[in-house]
Protein backbone atom coordinates (compact mmCIF):
# COMPACT_ATOMS: atom_id res chain seq x y z
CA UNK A 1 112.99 64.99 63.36
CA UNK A 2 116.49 63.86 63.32
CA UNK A 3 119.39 66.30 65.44
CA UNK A 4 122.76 66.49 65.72
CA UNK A 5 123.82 63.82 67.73
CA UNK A 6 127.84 64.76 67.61
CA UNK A 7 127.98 66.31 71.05
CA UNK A 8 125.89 63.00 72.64
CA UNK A 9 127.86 60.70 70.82
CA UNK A 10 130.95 62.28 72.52
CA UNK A 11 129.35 61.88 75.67
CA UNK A 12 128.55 58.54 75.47
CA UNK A 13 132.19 57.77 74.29
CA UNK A 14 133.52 59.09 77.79
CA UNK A 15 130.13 57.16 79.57
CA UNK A 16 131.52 54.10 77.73
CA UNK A 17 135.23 54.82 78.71
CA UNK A 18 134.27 55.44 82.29
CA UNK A 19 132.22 52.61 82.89
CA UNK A 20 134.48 50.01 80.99
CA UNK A 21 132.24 49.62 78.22
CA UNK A 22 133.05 49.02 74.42
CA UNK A 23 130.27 50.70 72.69
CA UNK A 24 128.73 49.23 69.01
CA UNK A 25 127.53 50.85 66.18
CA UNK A 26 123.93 53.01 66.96
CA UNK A 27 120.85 52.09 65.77
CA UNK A 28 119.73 53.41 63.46
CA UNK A 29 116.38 54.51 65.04
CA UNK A 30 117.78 56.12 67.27
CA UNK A 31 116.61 59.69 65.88
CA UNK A 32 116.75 61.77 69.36
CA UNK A 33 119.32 60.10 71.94
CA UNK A 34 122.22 57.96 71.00
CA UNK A 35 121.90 54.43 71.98
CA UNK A 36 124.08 51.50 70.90
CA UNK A 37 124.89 47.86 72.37
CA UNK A 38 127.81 47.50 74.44
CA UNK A 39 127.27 43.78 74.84
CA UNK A 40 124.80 41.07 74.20
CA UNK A 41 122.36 42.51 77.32
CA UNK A 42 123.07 45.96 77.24
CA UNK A 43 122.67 48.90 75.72
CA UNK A 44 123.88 52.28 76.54
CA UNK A 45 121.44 55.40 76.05
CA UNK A 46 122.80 59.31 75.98
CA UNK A 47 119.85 61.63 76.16
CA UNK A 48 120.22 64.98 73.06
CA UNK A 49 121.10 68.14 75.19
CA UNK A 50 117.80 69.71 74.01
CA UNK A 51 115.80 66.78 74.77
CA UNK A 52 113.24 67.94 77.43
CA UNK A 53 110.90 65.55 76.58
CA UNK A 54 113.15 62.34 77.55
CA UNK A 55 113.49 64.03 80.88
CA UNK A 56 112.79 61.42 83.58
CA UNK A 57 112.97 58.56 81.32
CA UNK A 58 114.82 56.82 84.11
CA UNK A 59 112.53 57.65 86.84
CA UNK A 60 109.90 55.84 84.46
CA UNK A 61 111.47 52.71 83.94
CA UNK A 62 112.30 52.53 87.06
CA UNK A 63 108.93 53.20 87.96
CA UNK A 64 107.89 49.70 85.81
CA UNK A 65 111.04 47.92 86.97
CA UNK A 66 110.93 45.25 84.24
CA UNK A 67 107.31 45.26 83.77
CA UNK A 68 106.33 46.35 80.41
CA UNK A 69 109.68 48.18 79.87
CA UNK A 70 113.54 46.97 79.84
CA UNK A 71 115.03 47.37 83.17
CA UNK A 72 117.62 50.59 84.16
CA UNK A 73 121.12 48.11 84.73
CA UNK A 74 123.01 51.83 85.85
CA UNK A 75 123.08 55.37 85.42
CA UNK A 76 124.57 58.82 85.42
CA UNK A 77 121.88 61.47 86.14
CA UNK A 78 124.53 64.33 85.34
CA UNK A 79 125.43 63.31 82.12
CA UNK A 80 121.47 61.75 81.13
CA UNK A 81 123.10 58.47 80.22
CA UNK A 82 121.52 55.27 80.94
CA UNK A 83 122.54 51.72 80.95
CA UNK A 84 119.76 49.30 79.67
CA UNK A 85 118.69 46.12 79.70
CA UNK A 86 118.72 44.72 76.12
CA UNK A 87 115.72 43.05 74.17
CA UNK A 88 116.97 40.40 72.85
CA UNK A 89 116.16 39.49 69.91
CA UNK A 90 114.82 42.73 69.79
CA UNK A 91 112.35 42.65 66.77
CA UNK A 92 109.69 45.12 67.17
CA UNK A 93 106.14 44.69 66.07
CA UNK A 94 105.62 46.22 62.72
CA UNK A 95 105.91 43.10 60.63
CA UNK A 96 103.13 41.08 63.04
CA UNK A 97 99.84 40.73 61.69
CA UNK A 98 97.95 43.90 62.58
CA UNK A 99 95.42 42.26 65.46
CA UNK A 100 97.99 40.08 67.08
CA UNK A 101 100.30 43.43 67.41
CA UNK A 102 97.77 45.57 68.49
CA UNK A 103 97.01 42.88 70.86
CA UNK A 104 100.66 42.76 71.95
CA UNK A 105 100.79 46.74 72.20
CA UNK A 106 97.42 46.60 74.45
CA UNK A 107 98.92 44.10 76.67
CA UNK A 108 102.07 46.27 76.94
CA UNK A 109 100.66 49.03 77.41
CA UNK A 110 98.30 48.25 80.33
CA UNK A 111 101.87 47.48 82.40
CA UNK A 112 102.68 50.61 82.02
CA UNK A 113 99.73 52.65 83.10
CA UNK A 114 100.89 53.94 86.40
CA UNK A 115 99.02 55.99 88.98
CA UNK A 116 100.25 59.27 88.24
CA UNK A 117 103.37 61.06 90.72
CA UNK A 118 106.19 63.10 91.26
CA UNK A 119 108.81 63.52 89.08
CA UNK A 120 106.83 62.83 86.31
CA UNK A 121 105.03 66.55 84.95
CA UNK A 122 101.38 66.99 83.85
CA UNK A 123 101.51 67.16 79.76
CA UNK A 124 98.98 70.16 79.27
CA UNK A 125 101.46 72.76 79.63
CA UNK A 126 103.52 71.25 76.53
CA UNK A 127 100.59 70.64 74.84
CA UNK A 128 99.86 74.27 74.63
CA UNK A 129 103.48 74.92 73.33
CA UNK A 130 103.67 72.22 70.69
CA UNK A 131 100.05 73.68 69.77
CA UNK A 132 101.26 77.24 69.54
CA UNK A 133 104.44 75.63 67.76
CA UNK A 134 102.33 74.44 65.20
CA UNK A 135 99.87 76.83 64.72
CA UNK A 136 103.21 79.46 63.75
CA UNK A 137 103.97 76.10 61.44
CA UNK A 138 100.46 76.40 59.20
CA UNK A 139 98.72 73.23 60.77
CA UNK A 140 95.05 73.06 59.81
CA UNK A 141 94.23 71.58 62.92
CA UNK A 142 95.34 73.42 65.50
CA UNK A 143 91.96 75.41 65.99
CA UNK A 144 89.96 71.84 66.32
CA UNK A 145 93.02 70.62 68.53
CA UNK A 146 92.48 73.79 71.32
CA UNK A 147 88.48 73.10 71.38
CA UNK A 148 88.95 68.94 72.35
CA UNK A 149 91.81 70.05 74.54
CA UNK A 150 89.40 72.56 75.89
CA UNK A 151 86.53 70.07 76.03
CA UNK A 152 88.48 66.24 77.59
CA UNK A 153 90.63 68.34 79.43
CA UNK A 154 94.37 67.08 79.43
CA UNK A 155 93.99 64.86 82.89
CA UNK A 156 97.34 64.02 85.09
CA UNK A 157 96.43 61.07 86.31
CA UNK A 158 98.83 58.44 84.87
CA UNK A 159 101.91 58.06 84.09
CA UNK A 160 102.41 57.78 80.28
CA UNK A 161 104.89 56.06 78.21
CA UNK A 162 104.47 59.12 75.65
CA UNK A 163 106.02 57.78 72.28
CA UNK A 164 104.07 54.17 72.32
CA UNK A 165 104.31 52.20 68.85
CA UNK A 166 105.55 49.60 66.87
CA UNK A 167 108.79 50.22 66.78
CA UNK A 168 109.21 50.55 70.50
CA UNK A 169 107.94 47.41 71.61
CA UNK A 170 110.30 44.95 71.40
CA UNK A 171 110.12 40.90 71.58
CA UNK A 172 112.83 40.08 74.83
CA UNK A 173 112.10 36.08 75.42
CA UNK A 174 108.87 35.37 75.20
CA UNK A 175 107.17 38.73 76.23
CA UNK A 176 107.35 42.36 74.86
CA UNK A 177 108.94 45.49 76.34
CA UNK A 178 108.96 49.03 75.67
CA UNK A 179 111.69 51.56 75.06
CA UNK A 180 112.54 55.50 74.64
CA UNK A 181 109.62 56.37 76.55
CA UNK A 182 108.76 60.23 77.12
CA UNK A 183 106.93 60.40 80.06
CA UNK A 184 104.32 62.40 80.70
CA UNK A 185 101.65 62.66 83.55
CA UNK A 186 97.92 62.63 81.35
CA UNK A 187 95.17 60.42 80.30
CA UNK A 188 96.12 57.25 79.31
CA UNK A 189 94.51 57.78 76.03
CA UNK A 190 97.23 60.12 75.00
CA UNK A 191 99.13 57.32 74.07
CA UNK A 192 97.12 56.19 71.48
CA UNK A 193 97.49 57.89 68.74
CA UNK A 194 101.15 57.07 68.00
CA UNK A 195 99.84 53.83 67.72
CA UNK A 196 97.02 54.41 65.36
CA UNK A 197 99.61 56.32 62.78
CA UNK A 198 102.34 53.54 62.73
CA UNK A 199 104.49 51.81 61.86
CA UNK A 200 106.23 54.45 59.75
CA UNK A 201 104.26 54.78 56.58
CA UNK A 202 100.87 54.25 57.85
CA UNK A 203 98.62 57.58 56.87
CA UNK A 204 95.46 55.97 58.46
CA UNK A 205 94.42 54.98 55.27
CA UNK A 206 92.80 52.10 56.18
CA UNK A 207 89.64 53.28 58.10
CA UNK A 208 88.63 49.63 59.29
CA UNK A 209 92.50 48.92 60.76
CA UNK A 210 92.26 52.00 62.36
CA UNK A 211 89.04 51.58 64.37
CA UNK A 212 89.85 47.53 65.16
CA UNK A 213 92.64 49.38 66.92
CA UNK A 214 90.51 51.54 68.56
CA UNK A 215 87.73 48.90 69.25
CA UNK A 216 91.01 46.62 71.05
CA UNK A 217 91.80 50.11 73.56
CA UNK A 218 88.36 50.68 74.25
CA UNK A 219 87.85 46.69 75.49
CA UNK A 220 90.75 47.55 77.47
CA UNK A 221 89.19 50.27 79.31
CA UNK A 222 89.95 53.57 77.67
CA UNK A 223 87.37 55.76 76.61
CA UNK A 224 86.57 55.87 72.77
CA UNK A 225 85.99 59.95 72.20
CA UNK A 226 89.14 60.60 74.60
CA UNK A 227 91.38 58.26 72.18
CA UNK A 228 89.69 60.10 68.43
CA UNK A 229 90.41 63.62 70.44
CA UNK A 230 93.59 62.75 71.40
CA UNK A 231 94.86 61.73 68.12
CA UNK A 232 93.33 65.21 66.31
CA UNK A 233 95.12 66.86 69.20
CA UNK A 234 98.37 64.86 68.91
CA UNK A 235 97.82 64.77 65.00
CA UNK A 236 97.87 68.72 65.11
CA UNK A 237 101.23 68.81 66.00
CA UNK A 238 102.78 65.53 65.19
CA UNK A 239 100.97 65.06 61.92
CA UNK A 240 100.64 68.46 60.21
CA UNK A 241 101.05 67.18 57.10
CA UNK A 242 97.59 67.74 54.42
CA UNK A 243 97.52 64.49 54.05
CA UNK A 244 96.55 63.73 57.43
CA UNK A 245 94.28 66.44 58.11
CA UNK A 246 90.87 64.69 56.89
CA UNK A 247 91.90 60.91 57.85
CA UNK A 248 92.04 62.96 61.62
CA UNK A 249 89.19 64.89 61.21
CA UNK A 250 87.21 62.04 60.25
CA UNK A 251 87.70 60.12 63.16
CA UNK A 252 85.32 62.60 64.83
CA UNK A 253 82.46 61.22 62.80
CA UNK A 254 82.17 58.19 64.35
């Protein structure tokens, strides 16, 4: 959901003043944070005050240091800004055929798959809140969401990217990076799901897409119930819309 960005934009005018910069226009994706190019390799990132989530997004890329992930070029830890590497050309995935992306985001994703550590925090905690959150919102789910969570348990064993889809993998060259991670210790199949439900318009409607996806995680290593819980869990809160609730629930059935 977007935010008011005035207060970040205004911070990443004096970031860009102090560091000699001349900042572009944002992009327009850029729904949480504001990021825009300040030259043809970089990009300069300002996390949104109430963004918790984002919270050692530069302890993760620097974690991956270029593998998987755009590389941290400088930052300011006070003010949460960040000066990145730029994809270039920067085309995400969404317009790929679906295999070869879902290939692509495999690949990717693997990279970033980190033995879990310090600074990064164990997800179960806000899993619990966005749960609660949503539950107070009407989500059917929620109730099915607490039992799985109850049942796979929420694991802190990797480091997650936290946000992974299509529109954060980028082509740079001739290989594909992520961006705007929120990272997360968990199970690696928590970051499925945000997958499966993109690019933005995709209602997993398409029951055969969505378990070729599946099918290309689990040859990768993941564990097939842990990635259909995940998403109902995820789903509860991220997806609380009717119109999800049985393409979730019947994910279970397999």
């Amino acid at each position: 959901m977007p935010v008011d960005l005035t207060e970040t934009r205004a911070t990443a005018e004096r970031v860009a003043t102090d560091w000699g910069l001349d900042l572009g226009a944002p992009f327009a994706f850029a729904l949480q944070s504001f990021a825009a190019p300040v030259s043809d390799d970089a990009v300069l990132k300002v996390a949104w005050e109430g963004d918790d989530e984002s919270l050692h997004d530069a302890e993760a890329f620097e974690a991956w240091n270029g593998k998987g992930a755009v590389r941290v070029l400088r930052r300011d830890r006070k003010r949460r800004a960040l000066l990145l590497e730029r994809a270039r050309p920067g085309t995400d995935i969404s317009d790929l055929d679906d295999d070869e992306a879902t290939a692509i985001a495999v690949d990717v994703a693997i990279q970033l798959w980190l033995p879990g550590r310090a600074p990064f925090r164990p997800v179960e905690p806000e899993v619990q809140r966005w749960l609660a959150r949503a539950e107070r919102q009407g989500s059917q789910l929620v109730p099915l969401a607490r039992q799985l969570v109850a049942e796979v348990g929420a694991g802190a064993d990797w480091l997650v990217h936290g946000d992974f889809h299509h529109h954060n993998i980028l082509r740079h060259g001739e290989r594909f990076v992520a961006i705007d991670p929120k990272p997360y210790l968990s199970d690696r199949e928590f970051d499925v799901p945000s997958f499966l439900w993109n690019p933005f318009g995709y209602r997993l409607g398409d029951r055969a897409k969505t378990e070729r996806r599946i099918a290309a995680f689990v040859d990768a290593g993941l564990d097939d119930f842990r990635i259909r819980a995940w998403t109902v869990i995820r789903g509860a809160y991220l997806r609380p819309d009717p119109e999800y609730v049985e393409p979730l629930r019947s994910l279970l059935d397999s």
